[in-house]
Protein backbone atom coordinates (compact mmCIF):
# COMPACT_ATOMS: atom_id res chain seq x y z
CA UNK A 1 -6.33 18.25 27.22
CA UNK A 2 -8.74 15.67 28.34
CA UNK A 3 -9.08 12.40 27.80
CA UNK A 4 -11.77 10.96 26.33
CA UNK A 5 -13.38 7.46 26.44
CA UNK A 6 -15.36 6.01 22.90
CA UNK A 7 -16.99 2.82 23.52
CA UNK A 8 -18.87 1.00 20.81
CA UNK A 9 -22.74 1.38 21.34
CA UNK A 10 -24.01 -1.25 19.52
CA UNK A 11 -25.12 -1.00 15.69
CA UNK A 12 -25.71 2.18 15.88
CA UNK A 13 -22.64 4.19 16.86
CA UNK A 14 -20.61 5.50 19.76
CA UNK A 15 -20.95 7.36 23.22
CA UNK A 16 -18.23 9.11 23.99
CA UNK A 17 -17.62 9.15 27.68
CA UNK A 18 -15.31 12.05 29.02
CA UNK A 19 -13.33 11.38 31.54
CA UNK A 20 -13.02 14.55 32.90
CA UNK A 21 -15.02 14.49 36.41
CA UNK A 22 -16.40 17.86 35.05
CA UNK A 23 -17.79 16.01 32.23
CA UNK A 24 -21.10 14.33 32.49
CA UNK A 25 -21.54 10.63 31.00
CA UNK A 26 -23.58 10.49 27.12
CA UNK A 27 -27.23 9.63 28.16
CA UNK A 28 -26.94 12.15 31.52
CA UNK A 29 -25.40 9.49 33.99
CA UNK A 30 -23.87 10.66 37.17
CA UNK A 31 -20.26 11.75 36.80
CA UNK A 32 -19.29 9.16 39.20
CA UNK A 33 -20.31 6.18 36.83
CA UNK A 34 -17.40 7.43 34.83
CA UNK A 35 -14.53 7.16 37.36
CA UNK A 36 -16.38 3.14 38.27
CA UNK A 37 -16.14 2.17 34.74
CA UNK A 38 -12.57 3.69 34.06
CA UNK A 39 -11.50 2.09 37.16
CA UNK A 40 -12.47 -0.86 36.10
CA UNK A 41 -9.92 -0.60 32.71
CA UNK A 42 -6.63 -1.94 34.13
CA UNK A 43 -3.64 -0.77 31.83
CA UNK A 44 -2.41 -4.17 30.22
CA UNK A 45 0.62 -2.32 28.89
CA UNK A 46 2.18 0.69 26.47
CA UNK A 47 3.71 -0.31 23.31
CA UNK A 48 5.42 1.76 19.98
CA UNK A 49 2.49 0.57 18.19
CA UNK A 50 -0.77 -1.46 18.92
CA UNK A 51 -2.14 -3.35 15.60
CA UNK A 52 -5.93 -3.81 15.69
CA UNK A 53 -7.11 -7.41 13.74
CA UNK A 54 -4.86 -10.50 13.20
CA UNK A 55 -6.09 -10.73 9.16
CA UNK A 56 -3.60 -10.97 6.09
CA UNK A 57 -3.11 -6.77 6.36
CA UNK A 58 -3.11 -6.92 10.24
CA UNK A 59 -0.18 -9.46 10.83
CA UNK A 60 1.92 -8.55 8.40
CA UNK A 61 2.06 -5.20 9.88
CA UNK A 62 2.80 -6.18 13.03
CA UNK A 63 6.27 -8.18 12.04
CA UNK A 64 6.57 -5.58 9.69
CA UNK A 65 6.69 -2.80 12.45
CA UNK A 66 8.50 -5.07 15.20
CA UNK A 67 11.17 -5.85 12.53
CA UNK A 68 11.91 -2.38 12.15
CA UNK A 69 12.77 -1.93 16.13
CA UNK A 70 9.11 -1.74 17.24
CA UNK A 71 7.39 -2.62 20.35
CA UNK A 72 4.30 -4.36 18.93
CA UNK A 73 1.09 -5.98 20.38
CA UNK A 74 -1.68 -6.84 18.14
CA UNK A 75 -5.21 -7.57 19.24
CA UNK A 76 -7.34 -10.03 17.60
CA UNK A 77 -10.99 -11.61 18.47
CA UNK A 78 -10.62 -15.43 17.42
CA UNK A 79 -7.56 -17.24 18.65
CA UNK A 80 -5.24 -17.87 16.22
CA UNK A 81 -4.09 -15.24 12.90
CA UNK A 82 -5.23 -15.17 9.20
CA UNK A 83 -8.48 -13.08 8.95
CA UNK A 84 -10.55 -13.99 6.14
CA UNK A 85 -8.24 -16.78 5.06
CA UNK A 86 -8.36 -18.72 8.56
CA UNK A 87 -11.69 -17.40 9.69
CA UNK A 88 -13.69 -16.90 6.33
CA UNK A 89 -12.07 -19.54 4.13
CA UNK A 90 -11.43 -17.75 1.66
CA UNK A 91 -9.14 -19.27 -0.84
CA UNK A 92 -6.86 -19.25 -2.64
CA UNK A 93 -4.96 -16.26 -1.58
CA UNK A 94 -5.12 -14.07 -4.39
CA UNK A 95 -3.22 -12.58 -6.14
CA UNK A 96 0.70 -12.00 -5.93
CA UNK A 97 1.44 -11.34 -9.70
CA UNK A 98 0.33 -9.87 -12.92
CA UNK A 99 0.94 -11.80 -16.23
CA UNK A 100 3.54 -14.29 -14.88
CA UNK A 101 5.19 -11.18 -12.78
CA UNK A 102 5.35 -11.27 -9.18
CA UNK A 103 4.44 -7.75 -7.73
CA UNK A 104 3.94 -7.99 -4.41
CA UNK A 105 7.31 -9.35 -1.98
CA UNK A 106 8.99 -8.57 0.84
CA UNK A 107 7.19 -10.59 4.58
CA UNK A 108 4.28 -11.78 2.38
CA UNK A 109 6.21 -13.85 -0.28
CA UNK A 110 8.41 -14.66 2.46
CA UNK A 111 5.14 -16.01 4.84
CA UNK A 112 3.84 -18.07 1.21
CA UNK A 113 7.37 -19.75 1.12
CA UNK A 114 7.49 -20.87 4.77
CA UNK A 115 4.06 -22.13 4.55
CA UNK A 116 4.91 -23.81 1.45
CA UNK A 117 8.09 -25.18 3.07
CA UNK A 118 5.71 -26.53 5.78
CA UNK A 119 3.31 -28.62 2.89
CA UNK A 120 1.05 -25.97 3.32
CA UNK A 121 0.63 -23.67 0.39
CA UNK A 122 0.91 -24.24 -3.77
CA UNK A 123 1.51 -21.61 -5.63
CA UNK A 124 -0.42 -21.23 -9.22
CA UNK A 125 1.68 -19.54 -11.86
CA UNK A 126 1.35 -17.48 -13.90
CA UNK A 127 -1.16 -15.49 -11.52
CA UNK A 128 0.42 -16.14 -8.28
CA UNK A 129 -3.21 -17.56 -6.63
CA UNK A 130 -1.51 -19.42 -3.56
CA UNK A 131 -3.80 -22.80 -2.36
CA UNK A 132 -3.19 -23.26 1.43
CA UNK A 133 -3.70 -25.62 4.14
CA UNK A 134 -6.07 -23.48 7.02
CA UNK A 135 -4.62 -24.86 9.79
CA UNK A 136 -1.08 -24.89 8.60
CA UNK A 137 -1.90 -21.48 7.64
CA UNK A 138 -2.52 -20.49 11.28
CA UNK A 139 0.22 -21.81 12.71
CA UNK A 140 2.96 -20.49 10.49
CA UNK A 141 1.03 -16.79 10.95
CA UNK A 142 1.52 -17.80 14.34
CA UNK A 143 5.22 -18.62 14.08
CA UNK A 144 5.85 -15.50 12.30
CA UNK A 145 3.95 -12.72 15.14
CA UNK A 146 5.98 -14.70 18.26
CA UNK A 147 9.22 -14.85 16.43
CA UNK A 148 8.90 -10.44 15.07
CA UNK A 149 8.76 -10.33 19.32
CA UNK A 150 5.11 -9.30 19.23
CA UNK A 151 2.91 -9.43 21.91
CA UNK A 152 -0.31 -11.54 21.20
CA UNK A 153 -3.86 -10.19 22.64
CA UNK A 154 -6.28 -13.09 21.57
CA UNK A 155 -9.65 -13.25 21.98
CA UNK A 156 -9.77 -9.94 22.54
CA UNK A 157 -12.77 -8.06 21.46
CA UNK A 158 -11.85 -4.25 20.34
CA UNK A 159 -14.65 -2.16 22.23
CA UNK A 160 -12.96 1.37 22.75
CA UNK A 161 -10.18 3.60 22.26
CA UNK A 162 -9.02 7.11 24.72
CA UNK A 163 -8.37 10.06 22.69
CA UNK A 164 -6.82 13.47 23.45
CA UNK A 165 -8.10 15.65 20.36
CA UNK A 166 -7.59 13.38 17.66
CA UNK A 167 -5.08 11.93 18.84
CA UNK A 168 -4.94 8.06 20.04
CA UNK A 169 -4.02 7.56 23.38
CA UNK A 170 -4.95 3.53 24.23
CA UNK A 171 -7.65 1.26 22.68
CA UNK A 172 -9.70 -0.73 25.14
CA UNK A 173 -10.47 -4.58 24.43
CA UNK A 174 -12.73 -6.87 26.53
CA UNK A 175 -11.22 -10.54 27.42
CA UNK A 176 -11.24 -12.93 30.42
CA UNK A 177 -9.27 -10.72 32.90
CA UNK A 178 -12.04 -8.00 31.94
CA UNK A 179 -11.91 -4.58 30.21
CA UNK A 180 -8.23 -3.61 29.36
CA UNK A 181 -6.34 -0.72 27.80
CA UNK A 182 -3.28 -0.89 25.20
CA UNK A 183 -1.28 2.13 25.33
CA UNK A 184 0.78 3.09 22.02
CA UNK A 185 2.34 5.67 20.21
CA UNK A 186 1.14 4.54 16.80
CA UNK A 187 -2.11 2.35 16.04
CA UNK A 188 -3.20 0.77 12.98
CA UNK A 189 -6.39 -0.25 12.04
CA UNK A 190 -6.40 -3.74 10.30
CA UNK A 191 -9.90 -4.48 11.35
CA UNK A 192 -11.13 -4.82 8.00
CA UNK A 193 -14.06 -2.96 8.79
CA UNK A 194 -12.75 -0.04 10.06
CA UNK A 195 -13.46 -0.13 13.32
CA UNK A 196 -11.18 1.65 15.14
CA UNK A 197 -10.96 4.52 13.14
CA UNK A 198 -14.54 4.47 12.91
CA UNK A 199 -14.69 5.09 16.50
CA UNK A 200 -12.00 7.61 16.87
CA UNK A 201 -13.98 9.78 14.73
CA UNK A 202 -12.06 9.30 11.08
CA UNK A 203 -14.58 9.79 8.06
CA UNK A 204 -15.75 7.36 6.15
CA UNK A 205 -16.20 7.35 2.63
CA UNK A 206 -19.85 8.35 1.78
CA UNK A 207 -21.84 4.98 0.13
CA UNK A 208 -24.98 6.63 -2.06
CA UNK A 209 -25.79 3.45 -3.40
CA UNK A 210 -26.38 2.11 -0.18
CA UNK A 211 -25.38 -1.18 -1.31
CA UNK A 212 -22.34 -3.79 -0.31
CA UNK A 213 -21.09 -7.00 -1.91
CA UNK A 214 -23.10 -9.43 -0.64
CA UNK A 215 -21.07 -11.71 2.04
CA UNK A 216 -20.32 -15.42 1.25
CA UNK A 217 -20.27 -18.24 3.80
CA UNK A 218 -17.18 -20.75 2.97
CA UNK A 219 -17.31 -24.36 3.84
CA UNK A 220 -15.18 -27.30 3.40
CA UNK A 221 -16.88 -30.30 1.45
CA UNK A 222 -14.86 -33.70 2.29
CA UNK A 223 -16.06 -37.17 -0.17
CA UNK A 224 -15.35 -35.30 -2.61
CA UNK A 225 -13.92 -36.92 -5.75
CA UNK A 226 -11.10 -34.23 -6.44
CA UNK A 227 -8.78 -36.44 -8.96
CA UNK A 228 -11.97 -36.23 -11.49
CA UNK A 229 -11.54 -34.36 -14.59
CA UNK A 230 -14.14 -31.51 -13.71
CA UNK A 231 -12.48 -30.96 -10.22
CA UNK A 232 -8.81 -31.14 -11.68
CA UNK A 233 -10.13 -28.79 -13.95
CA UNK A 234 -11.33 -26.07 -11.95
CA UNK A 235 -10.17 -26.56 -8.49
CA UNK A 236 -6.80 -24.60 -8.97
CA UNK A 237 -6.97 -21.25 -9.93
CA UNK A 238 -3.43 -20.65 -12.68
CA UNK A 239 -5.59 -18.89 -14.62
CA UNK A 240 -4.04 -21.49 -17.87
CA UNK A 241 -6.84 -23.25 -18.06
CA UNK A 242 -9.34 -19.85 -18.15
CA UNK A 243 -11.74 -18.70 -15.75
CA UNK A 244 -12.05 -19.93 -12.08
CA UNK A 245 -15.47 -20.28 -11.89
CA UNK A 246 -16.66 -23.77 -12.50
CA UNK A 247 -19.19 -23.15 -15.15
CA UNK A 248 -20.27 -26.44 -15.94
CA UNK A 249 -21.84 -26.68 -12.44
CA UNK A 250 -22.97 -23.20 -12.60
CA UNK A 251 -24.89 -24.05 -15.44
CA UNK A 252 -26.66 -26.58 -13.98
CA UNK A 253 -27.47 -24.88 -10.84
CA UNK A 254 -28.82 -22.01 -12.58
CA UNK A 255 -31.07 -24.62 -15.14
CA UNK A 256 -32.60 -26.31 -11.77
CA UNK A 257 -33.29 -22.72 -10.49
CA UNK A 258 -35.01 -21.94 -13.31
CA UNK A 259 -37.24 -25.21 -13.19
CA UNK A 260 -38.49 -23.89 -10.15
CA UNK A 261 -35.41 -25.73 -7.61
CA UNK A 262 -35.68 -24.51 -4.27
CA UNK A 263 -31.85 -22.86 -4.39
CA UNK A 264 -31.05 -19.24 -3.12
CA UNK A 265 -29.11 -16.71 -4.98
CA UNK A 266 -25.47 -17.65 -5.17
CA UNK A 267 -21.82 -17.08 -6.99
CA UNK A 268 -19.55 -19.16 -8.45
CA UNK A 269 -19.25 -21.63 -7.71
CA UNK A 270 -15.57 -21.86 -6.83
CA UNK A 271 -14.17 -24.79 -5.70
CA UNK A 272 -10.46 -24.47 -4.28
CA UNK A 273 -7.70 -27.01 -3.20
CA UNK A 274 -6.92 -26.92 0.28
CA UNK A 275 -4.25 -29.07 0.26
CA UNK A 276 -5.65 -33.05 0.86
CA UNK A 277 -7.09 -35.20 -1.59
CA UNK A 278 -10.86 -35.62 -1.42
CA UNK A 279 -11.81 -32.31 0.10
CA UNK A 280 -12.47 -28.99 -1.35
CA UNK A 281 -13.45 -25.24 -0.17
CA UNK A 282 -16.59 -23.88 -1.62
CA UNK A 283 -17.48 -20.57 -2.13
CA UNK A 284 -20.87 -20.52 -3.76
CA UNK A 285 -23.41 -18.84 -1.10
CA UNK A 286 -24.29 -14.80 -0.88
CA UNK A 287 -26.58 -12.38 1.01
CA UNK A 288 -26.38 -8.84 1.04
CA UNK A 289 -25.25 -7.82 4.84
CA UNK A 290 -23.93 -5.23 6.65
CA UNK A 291 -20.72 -6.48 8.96
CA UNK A 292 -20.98 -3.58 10.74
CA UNK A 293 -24.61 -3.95 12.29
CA UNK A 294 -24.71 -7.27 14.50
CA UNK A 295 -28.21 -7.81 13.86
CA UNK A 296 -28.17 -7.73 10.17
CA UNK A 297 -24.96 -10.05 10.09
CA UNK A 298 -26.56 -12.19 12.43
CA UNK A 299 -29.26 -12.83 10.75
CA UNK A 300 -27.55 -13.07 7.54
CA UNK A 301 -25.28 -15.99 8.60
CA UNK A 302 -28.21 -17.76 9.61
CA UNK A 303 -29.59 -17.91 6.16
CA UNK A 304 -26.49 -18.41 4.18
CA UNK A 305 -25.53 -21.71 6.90
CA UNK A 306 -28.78 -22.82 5.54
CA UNK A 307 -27.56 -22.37 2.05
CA UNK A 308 -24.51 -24.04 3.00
CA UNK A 309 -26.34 -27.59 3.42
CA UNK A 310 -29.30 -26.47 -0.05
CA UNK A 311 -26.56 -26.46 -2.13
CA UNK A 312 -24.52 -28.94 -0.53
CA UNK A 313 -27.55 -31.76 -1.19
CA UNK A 314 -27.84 -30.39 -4.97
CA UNK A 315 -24.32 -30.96 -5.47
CA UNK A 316 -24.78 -34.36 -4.31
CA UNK A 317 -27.84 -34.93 -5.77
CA UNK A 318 -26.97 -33.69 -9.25
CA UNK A 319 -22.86 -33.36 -9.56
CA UNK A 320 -21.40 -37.24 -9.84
CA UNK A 321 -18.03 -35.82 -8.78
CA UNK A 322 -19.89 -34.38 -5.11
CA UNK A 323 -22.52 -37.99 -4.84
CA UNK A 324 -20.57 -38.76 -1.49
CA UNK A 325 -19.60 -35.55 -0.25
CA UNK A 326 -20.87 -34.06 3.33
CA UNK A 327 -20.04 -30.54 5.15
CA UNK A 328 -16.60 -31.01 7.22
CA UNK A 329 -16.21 -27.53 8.32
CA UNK A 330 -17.99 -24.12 8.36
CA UNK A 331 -15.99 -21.29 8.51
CA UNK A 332 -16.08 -19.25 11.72
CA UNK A 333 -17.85 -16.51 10.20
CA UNK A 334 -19.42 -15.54 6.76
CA UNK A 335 -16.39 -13.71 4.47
CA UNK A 336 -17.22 -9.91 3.94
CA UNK A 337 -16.36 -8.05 0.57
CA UNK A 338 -16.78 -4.68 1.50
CA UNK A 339 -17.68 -2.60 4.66
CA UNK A 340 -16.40 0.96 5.82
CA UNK A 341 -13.96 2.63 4.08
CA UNK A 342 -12.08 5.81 5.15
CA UNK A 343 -11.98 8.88 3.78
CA UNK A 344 -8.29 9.22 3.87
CA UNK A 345 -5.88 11.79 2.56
CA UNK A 346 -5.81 10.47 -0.73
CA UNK A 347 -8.88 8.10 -2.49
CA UNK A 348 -7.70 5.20 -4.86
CA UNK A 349 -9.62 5.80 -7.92
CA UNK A 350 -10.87 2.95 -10.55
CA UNK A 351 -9.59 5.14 -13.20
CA UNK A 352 -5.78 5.14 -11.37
CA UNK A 353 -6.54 1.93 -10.07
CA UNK A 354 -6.79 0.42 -13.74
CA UNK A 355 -4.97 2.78 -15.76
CA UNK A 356 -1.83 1.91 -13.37
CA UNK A 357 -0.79 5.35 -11.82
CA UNK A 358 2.53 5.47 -10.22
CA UNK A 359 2.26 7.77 -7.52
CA UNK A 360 5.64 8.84 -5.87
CA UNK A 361 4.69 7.30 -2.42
CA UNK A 362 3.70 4.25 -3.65
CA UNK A 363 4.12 1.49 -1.15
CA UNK A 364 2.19 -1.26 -2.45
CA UNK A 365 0.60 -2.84 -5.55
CA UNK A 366 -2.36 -4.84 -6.68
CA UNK A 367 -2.83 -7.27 -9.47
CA UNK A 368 -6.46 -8.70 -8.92
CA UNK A 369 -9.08 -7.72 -11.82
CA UNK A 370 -11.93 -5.70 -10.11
CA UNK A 371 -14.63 -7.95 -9.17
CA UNK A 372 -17.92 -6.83 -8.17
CA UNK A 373 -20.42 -9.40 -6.87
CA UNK A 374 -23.91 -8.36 -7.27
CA UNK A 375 -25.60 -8.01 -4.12
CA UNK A 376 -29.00 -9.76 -5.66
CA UNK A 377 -29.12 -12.71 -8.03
CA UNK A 378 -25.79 -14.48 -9.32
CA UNK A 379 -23.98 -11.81 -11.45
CA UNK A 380 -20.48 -10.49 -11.31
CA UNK A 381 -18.98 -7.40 -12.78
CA UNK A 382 -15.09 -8.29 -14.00
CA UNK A 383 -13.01 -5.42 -15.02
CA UNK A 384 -9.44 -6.46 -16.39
CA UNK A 385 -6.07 -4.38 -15.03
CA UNK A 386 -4.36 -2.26 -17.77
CA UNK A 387 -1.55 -3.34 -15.63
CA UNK A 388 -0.10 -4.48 -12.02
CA UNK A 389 -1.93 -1.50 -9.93
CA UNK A 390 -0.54 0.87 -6.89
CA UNK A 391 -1.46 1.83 -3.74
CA UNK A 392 -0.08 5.64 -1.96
CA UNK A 393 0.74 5.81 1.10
CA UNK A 394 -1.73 8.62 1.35
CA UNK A 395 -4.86 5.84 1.14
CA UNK A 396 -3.56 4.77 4.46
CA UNK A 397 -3.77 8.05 6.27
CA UNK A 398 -6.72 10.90 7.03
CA UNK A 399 -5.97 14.21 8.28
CA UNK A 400 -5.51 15.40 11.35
CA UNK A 401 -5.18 12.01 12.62
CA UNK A 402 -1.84 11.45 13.79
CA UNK A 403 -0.72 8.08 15.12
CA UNK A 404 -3.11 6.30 13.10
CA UNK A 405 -2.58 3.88 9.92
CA UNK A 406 -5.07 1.87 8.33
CA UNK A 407 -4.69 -1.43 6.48
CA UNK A 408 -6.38 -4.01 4.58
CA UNK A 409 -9.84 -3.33 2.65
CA UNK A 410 -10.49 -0.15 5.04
CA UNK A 411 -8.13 2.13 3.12
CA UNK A 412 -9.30 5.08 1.79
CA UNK A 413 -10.29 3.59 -1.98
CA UNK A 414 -13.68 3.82 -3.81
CA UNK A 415 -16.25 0.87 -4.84
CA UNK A 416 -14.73 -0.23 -7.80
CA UNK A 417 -11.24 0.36 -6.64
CA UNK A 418 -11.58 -2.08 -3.66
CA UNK A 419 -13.28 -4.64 -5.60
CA UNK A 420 -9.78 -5.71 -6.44
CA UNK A 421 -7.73 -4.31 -3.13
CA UNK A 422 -9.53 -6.27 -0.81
CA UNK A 423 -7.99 -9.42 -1.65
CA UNK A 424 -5.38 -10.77 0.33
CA UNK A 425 -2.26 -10.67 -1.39
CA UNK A 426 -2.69 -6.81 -1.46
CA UNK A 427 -3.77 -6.40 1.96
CA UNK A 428 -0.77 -8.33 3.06
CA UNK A 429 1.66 -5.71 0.81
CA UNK A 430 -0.79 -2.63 2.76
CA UNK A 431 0.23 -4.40 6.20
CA UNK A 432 3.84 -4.52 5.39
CA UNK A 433 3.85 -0.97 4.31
CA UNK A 434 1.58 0.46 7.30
CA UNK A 435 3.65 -1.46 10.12
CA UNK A 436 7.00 -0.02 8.40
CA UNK A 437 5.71 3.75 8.47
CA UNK A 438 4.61 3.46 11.74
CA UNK A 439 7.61 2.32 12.83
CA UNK A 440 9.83 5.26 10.76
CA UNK A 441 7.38 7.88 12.00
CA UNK A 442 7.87 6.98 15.52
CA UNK A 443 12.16 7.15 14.65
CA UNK A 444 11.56 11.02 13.17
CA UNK A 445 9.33 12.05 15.43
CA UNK A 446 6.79 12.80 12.98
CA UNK A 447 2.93 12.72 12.80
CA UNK A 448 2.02 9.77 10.18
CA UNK A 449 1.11 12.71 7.98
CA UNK A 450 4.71 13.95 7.80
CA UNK A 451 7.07 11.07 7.37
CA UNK A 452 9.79 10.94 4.58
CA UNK A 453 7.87 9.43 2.11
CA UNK A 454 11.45 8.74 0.08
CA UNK A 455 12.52 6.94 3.02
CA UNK A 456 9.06 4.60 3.25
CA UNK A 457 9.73 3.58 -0.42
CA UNK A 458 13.35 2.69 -0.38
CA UNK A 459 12.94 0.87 3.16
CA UNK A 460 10.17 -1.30 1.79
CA UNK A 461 12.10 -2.13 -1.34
CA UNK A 462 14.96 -3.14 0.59
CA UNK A 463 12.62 -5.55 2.47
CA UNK A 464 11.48 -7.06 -0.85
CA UNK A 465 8.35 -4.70 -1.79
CA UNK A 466 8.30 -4.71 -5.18
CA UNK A 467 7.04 -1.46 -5.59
């Protein structure tokens, strides 16, 4: 069977290249242009598995997998670990339990406690919201990855993958010594968009609405008077004190807005602790944007960094607790609530998300209310949990694909569903589950598809899953 060659083709899909000299090139090049450009791929080296995206879901799985006996490399495009907690600052990382009940263990309560051990995380009972220090965050990520044995690919740009069938042969990144290929017996998608499996053909779950959550763009505000009553208040997230949203600002936002203030749409506002007296993340901005067209994105961030500094000058201008504050960081890139999803064997449900169904290959849970942000305006839909949620196995798997997991807000789940899986404490328990069943289907010799799913449950529980 030949191989064949899928490179991303800007926003709007994929040319697949064959590299069969019989084959001609997508868009009728010369046969010959193949062999240049797949000469020009050196092989950087073949692993067990290859883990696409350093987020919360993406390095978990790769200890995960290399703690089970794996050969692991993971690929990721910024250079250091942590997704949208390190590159989106989102915080806090929510949320590990469900009325006072820790439901998610195992490598990500026991990444919480060494970052706590290093003065970098505080963990908010009774909901389990975790505040964290970024950097301290990346380094102990960082720690982690190198210590599981796993090779690092940073700065690496995903751009490809070689198929035979449907079956993943290498995935081909883009970094300073040029295009290079990743060989592997199992991949897993931890892209958070759903990249790779969007180019290796997997399909996607169908969006009628044709709306997204809108994204946010998270900024650190230093000056900031964070020993005041209204910040003490609603800067850490235990749920004791009631909702996290800071209303009494929100209030006041809104009541300029309507007095004809020059202020865009916005949520929140949340303010969260990261860790040092005086400064505070914000998460107030939104746009609707799609993460998965570069133009739109683009063009997106550009308006919400201009947010970032309109509602930075109200707060000053009309919060006493912000009069001194100023911008001390921007997050790398906006945060992103929703993008592809696949269409996998099995599709989470709100009504089994909520209600609490145990399936029999559960390997993870969740404990976040749904939360829908409206893509226009300042609302929020909140939907409460009946109880602590699960995840199947079967949400991280489509058929007839079979060396490939997905992980992290991709899985196979519908709107409402992944309005609470797509925060980080769940993608982390997703990781650890998808970088243990790659590893056990690569020890039986089976297709992801036909693992012991007995043996995935009682392996993950003996690791700490909670499950």
């Amino acid at each position: 069977m030949d191989r064949r060659l899928f490179l991303k083709e800007g926003a709007a899909g994929l040319a697949a290249l064959a590299l069969s000299s019989s084959t001609a090139l997508a868009g009728g090049k010369a046969a010959g242009a193949q062999e240049s450009l797949s000469s020009r791929i050196r092989k950087a080296g073949h692993y067990d598995v290859v883990v696409c995206g350093g987020g919360p879901a993406g390095f978990i799985a790769a200890i995960a997998a290399a703690r089970q006996g794996a050969k692991v490399a993971i690929v990721e495009r910024y250079s250091f670990l942590g997704g949208m907690a390190t590159m989106g600052y989102v915080a806090p990382i929510s949320e590990f339990a469900f009325n006072g009940e820790r439901v998610i263990g195992g490598i990500p309560w026991e990444f919480i406690q060494r970052l706590e051990a290093l003065g970098g995380a505080c963990v908010q009972w009774p909901k389990g919201n975790v505040d964290f220090d970024i950097e301290l965050y990346k380094l102990c990520a960082q720690r982690m990855v190198l210590e599981a044995g796993v090779q690092l690919f940073m700065r690496s740009s995903l751009i490809g993958c070689e198929m035979e069938g449907k079956r993943l042969c290498s995935v081909i990144v883009e970094n300073k010594n040029g295009l290079e290929a990743l060989e592997a017996e199992r991949f897993i998608d931890a892209t958070g968009d759903g990249d790779l499996a969007f180019m290796a053909g997997v399909p996607m779950q169908a969006n009628p609405e044709k709306e997204l959550q809108p994204s946010s763009y998270c900024f650190v505000l230093s000056g900031v008077d964070t020993d005041s009553e209204l910040l003490r208040r609603y800067m850490y997230h235990s749920g004791k004190k009631g909702g996290s949203q800071c209303t009494p600002v929100r209030d006041k936002l809104l009541k300029l807005k309507a007095d004809g203030a020059d202020l865009p749409d916005f949520g929140g506002p949340w303010f969260n602790s990261v860790m040092h007296k005086g400064s505070v993340a914000v998460n107030i901005t939104r746009a609707a944007a799609d993460s998965t067209d570069n133009r739109d994105f683009t063009a997106a961030e550009c308006r919400l960094r201009e947010d970032i500094y309109k509602f930075t000058d109200a707060l000053r201008r009309h919060v006493p607790e912000f009069k001194d504050c100023y911008v001390a960081s921007t997050a790398p890139q906006a945060g992103i609530r929703e993008s592809r999803r696949i269409l996998g064997v099995h599709t989470v449900t709100a009504e089994e998300y909520v209600e609490g169904v145990k399936y029999p290959d559960r390997v993870s849970r969740g404990a976040h209310q749904i939360d829908i942000h409206a893509s226009k305006g300042s609302g929020q839909v909140l939907i409460k949990l009946k109880q602590a949620a699960y995840v199947p196995y079967r949400a991280l798997i489509a058929d007839g694909f079979p060396n490939l997991l997905v992980a992290g807000r991709c899985i196979s789940a519908d709107r409402k569903a992944l309005a609470s899986l797509r925060v980080q404490a769940s993608c982390m328990g997703i990781g650890q589950a998808a970088g243990v069943a790659a590893a056990q289907s690569l020890r039986e010799g089976h297709a992801v598809q036909d693992i012991e799913t007995e043996t995935l449950v009682s392996t993950l529980q003996s690791l700490g899953a909670i499950i």
